[in-house]
N, C-alpha and C. Protein backbone atom coordinates (compact mmCIF):
# COMPACT_ATOMS: atom_id res chain seq x y z
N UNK A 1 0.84 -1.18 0.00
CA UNK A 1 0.00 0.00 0.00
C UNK A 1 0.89 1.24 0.00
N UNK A 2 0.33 2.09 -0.67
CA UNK A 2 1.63 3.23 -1.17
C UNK A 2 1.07 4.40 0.43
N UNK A 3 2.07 5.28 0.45
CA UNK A 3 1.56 5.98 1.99
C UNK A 3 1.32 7.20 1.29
N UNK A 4 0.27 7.49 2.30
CA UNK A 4 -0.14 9.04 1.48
C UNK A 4 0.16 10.06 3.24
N UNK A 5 1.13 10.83 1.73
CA UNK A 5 1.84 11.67 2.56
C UNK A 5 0.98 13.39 2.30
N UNK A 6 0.13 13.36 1.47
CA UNK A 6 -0.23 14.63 0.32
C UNK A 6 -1.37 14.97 0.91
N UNK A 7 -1.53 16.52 0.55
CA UNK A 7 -2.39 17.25 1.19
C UNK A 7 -3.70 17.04 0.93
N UNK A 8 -3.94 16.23 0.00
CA UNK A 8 -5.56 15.82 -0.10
C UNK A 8 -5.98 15.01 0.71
N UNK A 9 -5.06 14.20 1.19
CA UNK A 9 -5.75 13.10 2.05
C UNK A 9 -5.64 13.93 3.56
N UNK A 10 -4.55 14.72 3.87
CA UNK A 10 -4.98 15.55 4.90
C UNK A 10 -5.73 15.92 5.10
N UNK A 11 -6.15 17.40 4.26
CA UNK A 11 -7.56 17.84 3.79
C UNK A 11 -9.09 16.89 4.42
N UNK A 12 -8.54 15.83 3.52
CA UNK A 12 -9.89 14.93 3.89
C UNK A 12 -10.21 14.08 4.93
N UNK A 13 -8.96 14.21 5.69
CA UNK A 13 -9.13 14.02 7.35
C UNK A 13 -9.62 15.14 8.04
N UNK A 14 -9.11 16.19 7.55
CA UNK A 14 -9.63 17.32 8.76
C UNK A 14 -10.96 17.29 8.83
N UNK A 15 -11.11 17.53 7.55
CA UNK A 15 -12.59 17.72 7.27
C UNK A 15 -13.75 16.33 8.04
N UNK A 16 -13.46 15.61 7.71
CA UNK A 16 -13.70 14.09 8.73
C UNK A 16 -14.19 14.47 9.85
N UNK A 17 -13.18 14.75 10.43
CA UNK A 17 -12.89 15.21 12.13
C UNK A 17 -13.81 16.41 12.44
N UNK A 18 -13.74 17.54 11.49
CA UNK A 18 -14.98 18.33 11.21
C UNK A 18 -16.34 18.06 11.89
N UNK A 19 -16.27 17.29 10.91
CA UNK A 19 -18.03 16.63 11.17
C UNK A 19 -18.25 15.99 12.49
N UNK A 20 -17.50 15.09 12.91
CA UNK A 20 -17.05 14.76 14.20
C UNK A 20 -17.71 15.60 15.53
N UNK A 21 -17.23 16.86 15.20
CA UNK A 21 -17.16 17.88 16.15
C UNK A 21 -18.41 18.02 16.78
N UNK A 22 -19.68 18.24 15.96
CA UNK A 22 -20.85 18.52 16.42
C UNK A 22 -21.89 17.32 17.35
N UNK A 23 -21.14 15.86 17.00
CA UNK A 23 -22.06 14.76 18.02
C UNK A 23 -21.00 14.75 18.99
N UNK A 24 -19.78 15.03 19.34
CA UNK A 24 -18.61 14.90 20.58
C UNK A 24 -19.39 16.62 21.04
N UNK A 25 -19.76 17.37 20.74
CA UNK A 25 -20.26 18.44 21.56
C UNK A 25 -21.33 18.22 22.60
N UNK A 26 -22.45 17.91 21.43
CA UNK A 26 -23.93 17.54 21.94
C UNK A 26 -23.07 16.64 23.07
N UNK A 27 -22.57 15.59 22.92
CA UNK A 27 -22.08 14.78 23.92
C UNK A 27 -22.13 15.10 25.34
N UNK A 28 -21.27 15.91 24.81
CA UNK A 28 -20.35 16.69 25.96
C UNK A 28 -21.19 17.46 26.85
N UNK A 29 -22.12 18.35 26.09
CA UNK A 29 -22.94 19.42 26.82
C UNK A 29 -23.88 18.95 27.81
N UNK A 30 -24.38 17.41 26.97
CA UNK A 30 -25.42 16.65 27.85
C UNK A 30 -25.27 15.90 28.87
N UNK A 31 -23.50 15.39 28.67
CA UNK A 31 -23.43 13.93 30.05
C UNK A 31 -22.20 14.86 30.99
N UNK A 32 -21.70 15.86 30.42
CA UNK A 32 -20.51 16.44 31.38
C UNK A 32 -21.17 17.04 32.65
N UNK A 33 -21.06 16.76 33.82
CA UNK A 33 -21.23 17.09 34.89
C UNK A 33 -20.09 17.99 35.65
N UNK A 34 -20.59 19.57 35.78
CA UNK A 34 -19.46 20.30 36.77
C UNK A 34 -19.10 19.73 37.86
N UNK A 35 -20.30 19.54 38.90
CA UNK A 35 -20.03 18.91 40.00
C UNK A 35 -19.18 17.61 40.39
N UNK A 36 -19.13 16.80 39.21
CA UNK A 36 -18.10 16.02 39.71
C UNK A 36 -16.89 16.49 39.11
N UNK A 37 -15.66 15.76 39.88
CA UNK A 37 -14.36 16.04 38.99
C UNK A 37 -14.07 15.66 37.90
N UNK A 38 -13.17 16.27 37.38
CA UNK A 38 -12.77 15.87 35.58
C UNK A 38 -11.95 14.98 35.44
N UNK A 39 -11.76 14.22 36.71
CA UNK A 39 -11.16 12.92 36.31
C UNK A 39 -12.02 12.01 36.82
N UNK A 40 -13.45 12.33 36.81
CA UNK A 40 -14.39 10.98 36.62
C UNK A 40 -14.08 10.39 35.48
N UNK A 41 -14.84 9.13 35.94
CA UNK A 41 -14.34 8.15 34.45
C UNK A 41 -15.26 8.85 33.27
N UNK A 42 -16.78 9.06 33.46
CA UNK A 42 -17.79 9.64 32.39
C UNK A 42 -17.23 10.62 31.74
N UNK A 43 -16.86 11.86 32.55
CA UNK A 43 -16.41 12.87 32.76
C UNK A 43 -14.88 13.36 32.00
N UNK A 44 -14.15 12.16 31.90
CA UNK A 44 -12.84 11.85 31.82
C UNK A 44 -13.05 12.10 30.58
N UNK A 45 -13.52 10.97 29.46
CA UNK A 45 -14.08 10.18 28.55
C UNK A 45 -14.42 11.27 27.68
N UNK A 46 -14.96 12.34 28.46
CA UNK A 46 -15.97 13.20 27.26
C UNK A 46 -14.92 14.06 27.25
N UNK A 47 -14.15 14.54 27.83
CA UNK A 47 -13.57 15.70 27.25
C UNK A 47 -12.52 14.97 26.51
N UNK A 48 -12.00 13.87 27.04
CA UNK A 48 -10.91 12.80 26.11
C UNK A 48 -11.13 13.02 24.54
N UNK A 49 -12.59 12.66 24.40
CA UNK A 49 -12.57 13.03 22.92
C UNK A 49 -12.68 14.33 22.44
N UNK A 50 -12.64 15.85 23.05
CA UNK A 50 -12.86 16.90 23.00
C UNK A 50 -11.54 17.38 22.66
N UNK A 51 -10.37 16.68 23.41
CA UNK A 51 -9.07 16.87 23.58
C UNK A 51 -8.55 16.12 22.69
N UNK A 52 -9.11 15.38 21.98
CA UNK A 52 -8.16 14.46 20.63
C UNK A 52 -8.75 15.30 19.33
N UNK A 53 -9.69 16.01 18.99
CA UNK A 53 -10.11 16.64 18.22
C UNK A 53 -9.54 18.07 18.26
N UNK A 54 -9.57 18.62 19.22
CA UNK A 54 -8.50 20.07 18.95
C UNK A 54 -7.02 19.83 19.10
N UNK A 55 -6.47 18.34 19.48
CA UNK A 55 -5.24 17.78 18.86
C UNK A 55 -5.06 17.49 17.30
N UNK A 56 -6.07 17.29 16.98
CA UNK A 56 -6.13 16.73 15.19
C UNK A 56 -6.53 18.06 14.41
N UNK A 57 -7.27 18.96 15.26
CA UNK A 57 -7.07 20.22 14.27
C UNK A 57 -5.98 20.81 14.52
N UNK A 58 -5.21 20.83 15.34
CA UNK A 58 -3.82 21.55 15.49
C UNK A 58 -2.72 20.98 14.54
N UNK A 59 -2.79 19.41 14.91
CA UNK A 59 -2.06 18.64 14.02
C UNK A 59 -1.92 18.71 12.28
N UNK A 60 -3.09 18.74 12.22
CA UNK A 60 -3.52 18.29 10.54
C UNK A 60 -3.48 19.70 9.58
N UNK A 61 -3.57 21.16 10.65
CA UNK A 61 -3.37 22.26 9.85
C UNK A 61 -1.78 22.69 10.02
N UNK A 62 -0.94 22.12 11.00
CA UNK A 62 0.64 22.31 10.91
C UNK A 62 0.77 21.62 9.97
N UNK A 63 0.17 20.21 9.76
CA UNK A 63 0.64 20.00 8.36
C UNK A 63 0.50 20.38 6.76
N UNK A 64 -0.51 20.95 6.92
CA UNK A 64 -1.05 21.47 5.47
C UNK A 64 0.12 22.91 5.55
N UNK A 65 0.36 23.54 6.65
CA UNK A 65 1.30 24.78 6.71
C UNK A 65 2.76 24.51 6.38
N UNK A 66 2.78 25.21 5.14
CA UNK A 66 4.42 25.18 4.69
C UNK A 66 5.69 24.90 5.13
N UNK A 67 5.19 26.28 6.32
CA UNK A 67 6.59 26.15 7.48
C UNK A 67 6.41 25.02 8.11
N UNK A 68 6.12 24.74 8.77
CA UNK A 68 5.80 23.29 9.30
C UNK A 68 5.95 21.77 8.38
N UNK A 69 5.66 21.81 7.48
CA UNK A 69 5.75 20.56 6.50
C UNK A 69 7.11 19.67 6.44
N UNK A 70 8.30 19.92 6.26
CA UNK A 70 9.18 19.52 6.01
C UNK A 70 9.88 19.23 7.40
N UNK A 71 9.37 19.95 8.71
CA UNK A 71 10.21 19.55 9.84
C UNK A 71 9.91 17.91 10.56
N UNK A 72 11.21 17.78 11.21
CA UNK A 72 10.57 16.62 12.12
C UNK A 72 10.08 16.97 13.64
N UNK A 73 8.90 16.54 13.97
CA UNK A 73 8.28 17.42 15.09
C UNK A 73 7.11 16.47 14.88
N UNK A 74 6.83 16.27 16.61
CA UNK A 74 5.75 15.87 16.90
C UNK A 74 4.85 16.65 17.89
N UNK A 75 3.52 16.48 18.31
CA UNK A 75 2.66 17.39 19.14
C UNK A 75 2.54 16.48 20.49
N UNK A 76 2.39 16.56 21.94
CA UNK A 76 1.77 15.71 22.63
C UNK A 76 -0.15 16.18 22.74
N UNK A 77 -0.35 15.32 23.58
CA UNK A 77 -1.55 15.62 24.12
C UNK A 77 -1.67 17.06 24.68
N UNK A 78 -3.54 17.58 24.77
CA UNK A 78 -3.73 18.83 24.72
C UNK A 78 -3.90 18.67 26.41
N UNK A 79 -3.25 19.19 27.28
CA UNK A 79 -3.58 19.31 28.57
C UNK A 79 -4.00 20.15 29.19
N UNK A 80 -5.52 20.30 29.30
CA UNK A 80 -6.69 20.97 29.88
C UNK A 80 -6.22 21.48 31.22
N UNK A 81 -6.20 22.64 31.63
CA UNK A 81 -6.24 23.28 32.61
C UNK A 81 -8.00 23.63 33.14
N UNK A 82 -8.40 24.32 32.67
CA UNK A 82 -9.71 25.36 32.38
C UNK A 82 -10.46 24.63 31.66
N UNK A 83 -11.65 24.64 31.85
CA UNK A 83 -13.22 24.07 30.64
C UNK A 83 -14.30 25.74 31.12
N UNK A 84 -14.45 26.03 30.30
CA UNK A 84 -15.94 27.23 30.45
C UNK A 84 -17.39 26.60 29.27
N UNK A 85 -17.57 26.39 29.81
CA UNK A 85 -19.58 26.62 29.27
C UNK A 85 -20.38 27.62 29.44
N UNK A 86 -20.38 27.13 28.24
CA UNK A 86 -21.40 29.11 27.85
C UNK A 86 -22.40 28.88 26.94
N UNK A 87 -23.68 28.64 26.73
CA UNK A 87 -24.53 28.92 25.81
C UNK A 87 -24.23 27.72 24.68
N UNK A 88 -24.00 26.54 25.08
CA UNK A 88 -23.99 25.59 23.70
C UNK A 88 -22.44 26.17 22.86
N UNK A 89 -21.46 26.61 23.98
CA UNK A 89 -20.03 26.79 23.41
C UNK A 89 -19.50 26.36 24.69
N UNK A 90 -18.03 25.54 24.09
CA UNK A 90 -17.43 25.24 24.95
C UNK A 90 -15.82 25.79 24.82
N UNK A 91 -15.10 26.09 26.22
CA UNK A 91 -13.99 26.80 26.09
C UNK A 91 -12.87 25.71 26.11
N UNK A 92 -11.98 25.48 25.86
CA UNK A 92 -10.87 24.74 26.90
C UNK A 92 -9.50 25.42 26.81
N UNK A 93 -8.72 25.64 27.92
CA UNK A 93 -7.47 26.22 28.52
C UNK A 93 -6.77 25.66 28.56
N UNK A 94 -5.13 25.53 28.16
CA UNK A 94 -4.34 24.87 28.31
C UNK A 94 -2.88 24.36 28.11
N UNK A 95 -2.37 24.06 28.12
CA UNK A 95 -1.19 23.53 27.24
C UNK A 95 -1.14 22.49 26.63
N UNK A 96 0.27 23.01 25.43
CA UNK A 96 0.36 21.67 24.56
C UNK A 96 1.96 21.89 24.18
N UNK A 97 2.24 20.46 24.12
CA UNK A 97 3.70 20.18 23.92
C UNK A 97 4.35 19.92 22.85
N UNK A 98 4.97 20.59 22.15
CA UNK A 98 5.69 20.25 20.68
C UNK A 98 7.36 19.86 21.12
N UNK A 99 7.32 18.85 20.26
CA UNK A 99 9.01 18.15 20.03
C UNK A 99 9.37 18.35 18.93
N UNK A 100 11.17 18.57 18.88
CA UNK A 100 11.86 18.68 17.58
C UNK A 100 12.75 17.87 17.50
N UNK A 101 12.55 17.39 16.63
CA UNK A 101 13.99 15.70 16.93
C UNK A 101 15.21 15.73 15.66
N UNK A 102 16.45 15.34 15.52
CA UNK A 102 17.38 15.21 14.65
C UNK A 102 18.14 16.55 14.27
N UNK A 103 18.11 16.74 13.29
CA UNK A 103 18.33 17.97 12.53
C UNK A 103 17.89 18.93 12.65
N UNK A 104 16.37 18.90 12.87
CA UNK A 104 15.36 19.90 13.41
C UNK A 104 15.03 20.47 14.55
N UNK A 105 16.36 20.08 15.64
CA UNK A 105 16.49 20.20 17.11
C UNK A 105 17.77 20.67 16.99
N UNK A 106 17.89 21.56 16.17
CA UNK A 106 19.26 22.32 15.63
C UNK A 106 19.03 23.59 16.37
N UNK A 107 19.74 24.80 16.02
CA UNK A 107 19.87 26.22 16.66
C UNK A 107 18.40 26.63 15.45
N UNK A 108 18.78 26.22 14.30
CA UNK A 108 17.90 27.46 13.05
C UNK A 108 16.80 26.99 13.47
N UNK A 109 16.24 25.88 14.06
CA UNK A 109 14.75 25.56 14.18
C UNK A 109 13.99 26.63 15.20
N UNK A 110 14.82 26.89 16.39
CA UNK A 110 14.36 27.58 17.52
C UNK A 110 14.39 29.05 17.92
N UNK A 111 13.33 29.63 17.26
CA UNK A 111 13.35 31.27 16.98
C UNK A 111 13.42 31.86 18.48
N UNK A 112 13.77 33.12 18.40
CA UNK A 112 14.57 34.13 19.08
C UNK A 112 13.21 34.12 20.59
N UNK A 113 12.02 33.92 20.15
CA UNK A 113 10.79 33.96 21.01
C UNK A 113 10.95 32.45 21.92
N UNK A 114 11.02 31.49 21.25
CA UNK A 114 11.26 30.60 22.34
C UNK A 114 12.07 29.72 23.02
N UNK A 115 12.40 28.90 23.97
CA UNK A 115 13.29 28.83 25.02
C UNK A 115 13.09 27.06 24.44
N UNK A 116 14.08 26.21 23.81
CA UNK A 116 14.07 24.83 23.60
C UNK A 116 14.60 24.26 25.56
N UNK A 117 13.89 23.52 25.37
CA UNK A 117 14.45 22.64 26.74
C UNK A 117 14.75 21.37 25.98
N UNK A 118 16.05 20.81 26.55
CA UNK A 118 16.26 19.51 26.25
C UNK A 118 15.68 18.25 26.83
N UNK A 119 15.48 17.17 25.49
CA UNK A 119 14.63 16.23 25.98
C UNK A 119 15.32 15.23 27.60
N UNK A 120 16.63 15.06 27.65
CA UNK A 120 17.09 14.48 28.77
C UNK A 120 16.79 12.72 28.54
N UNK A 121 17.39 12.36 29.29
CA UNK A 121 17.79 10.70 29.26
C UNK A 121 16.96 10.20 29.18
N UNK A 122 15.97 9.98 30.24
CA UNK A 122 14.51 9.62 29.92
C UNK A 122 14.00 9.63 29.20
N UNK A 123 14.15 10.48 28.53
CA UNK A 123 12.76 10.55 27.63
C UNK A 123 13.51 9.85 26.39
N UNK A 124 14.87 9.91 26.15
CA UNK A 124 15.25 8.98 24.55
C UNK A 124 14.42 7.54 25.40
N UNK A 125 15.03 7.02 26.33
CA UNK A 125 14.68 5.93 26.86
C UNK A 125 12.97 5.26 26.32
N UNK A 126 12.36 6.04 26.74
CA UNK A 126 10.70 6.47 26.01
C UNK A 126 10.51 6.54 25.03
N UNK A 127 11.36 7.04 24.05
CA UNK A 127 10.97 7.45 22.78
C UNK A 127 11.65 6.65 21.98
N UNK A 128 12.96 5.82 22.67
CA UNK A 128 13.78 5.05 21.74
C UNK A 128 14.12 5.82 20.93
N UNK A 129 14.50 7.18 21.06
CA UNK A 129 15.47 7.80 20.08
C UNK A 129 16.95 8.00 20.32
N UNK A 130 17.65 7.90 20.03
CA UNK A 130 19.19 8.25 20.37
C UNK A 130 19.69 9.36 20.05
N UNK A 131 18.91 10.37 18.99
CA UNK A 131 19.53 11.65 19.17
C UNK A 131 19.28 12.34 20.13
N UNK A 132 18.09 12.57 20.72
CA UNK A 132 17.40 13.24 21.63
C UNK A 132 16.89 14.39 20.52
N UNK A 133 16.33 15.41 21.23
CA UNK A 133 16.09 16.49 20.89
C UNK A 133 15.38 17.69 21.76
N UNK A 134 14.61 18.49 21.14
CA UNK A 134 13.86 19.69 22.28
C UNK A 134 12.76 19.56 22.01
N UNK A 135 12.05 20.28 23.33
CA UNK A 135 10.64 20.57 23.32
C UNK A 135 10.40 22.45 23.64
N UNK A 136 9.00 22.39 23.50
CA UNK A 136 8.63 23.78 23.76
C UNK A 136 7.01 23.53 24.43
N UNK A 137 6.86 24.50 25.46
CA UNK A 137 5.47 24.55 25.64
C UNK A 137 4.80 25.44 25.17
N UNK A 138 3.41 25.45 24.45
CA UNK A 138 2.80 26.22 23.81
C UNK A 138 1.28 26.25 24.87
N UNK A 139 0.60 27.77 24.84
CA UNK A 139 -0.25 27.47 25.07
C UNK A 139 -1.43 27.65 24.07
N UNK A 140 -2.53 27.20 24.65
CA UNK A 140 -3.67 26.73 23.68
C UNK A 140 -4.73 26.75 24.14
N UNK A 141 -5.96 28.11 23.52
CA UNK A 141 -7.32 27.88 23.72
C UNK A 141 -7.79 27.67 22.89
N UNK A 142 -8.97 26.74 22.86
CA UNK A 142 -9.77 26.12 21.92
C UNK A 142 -11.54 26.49 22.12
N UNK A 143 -11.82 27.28 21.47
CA UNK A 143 -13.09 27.74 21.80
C UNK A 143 -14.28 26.73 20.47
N UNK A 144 -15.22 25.60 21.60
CA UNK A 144 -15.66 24.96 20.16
C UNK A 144 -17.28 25.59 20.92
N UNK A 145 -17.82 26.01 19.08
CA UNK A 145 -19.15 26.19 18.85
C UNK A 145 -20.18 25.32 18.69
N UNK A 146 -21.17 24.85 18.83
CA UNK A 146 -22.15 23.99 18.48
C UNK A 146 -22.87 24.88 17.00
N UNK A 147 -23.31 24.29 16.32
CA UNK A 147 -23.95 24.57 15.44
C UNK A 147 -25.53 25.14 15.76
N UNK A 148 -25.55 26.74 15.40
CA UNK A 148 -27.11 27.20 15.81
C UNK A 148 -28.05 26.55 14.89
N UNK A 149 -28.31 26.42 13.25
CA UNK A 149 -28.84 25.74 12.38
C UNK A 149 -28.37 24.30 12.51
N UNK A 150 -29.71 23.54 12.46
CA UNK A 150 -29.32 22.12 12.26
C UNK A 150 -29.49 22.02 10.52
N UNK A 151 -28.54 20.73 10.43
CA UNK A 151 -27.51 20.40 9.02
C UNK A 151 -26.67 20.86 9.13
N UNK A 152 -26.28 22.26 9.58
CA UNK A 152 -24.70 22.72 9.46
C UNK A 152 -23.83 22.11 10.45
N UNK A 153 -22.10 22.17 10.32
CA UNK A 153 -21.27 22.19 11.14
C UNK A 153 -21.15 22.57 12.34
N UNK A 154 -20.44 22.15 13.40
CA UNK A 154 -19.95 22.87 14.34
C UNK A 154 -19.27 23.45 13.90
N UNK A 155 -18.53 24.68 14.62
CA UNK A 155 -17.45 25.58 14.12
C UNK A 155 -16.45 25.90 15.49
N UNK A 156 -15.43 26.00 15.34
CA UNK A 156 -14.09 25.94 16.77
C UNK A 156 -13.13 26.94 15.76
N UNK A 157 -12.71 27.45 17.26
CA UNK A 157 -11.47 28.87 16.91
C UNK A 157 -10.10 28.43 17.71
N UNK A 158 -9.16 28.36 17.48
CA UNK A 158 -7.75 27.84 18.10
C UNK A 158 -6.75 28.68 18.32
N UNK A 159 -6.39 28.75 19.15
CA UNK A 159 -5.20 29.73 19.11
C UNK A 159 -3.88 28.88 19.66
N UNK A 160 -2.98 28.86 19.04
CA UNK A 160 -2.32 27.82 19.11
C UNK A 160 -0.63 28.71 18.97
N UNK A 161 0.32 28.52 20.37
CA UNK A 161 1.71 28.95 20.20
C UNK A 161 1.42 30.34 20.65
N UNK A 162 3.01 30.74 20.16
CA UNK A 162 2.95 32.61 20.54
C UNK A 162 4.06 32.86 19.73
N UNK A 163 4.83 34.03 19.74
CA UNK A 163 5.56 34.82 18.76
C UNK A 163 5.72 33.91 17.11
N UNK A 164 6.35 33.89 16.74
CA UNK A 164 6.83 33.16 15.34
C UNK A 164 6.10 31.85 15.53
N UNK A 165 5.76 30.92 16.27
CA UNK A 165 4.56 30.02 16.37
C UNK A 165 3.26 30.14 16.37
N UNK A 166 2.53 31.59 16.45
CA UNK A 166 1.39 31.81 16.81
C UNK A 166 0.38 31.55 15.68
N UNK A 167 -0.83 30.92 15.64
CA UNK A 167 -1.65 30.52 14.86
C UNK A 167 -3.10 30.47 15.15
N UNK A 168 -3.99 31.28 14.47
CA UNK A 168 -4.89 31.03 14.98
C UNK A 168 -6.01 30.09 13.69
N UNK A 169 -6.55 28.81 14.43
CA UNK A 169 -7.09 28.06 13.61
C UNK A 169 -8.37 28.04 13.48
N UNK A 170 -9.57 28.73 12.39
CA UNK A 170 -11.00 28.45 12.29
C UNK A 170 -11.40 27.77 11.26
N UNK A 171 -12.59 27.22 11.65
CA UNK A 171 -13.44 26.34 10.80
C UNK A 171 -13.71 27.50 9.63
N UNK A 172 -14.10 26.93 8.44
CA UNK A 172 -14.56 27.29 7.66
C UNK A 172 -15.87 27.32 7.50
C-alpha cells in the first residue's frame, strides 16, 4: 500500500474530524457534569474526545502549513487546565507540547521567542530515540461552537503557540 503523505488526504481528514465535532459536543454538553471532577471516568471520557479533536485540528493544519511541513516534530496531548460553558459553546485552557527531533532540534529551528528545553535521558529511553532532541510549551485555547442551524457544522477557533509560532485556527 503506497503511503499518502499529500495534502488531499490531509484535507480529507480534517474535514472528517470536522463533522465529528458537532455529536462529541452535543455529547459533551449533555453527560458532562461540573459537580463532579474531571477525572471521573464519564467525565474523563468526554472531554478525552474533546481533547483528541483540537489535537487533530492543530495537528492536521501544521501540516497542510508550509513552514511546518518539512520539519521533524511531533505534538503531545492537549492538557486541559480550564473548561468554560457558555450557551452551547465550549472553552478549553491549556497547554500543549511540541518536540523537535534530529536535525530539526538544531539552533535554526528555535526562533529568538522561544526557550528549547532539552529532551534528557529519559525521555530517549521512552521514545527510543538516540539523538534526543527539544521541546517547547505552547499554550492553547480552543473555543468549540455547536452549530445554531441544524444540518450545518460545528465551528471551533484555536489559538495555538505565541511569537513566530502563533496561529490562529478556524473552521470554515
Amino acid at each position: 500500500m503506497r503511503k499518502r503523505n499529500n495534502n488531499k488526504y490531509t484535507r480529507k481528514l480534517l474535514r472528517y474530524r470536522e463533522k465529528q465535532l458537532q455529536d462529541y459536543l452535543d455529547r459533551f454538553l449533555n453527560r458532562f457534569d461540573p459537580q463532579q471532577p474531571e477525572d471521573d471516568k464519564s467525565n474523563f471520557q468526554l472531554l478525552l474526545n474533546l481533547r483528541w479533536l483540537v489535537y487533530d485540528f492543530i495537528y492536521l493544519r501544521l501540516k497542510l502549513n508550509p513552514n511546518w511541513q518539512k520539519k521533524q516534530w511531533f505534538l503531545d496531548l492537549f492538557d486541559v487546565e480550564q473548561i468554560r460553558i457558555e450557551n452551547g459553546n465550549v472553552e478549553l485552557i491549556g497547554d500543549m507540547v511540541w518536540w523537535a527531533e534530529g536535525k530539526d532540534a538544531e539552533n535554526e529551528w528555535w526562533q529568538a521567542d522561544h526557550e528549547p528545553h532539552w529532551v534528557g535521558r529519559y525521555k530517549k529511553k521512552m521514545r527510543g530515540d538516540l539523538s534526543g532532541g527539544y521541546w517547547v510549551i505552547e499554550r492553547v485555547s480552543a473555543n468549540l461552537k455547536k452549530a445554531e442551524v441544524e444540518g450545518r457544522r460545528a465551528g471551533y477557533e484555536i489559538e495555538f503557540g505565541r511569537g513566530s509560532t502563533y496561529m490562529n485556527i478556524k473552521s470554515k
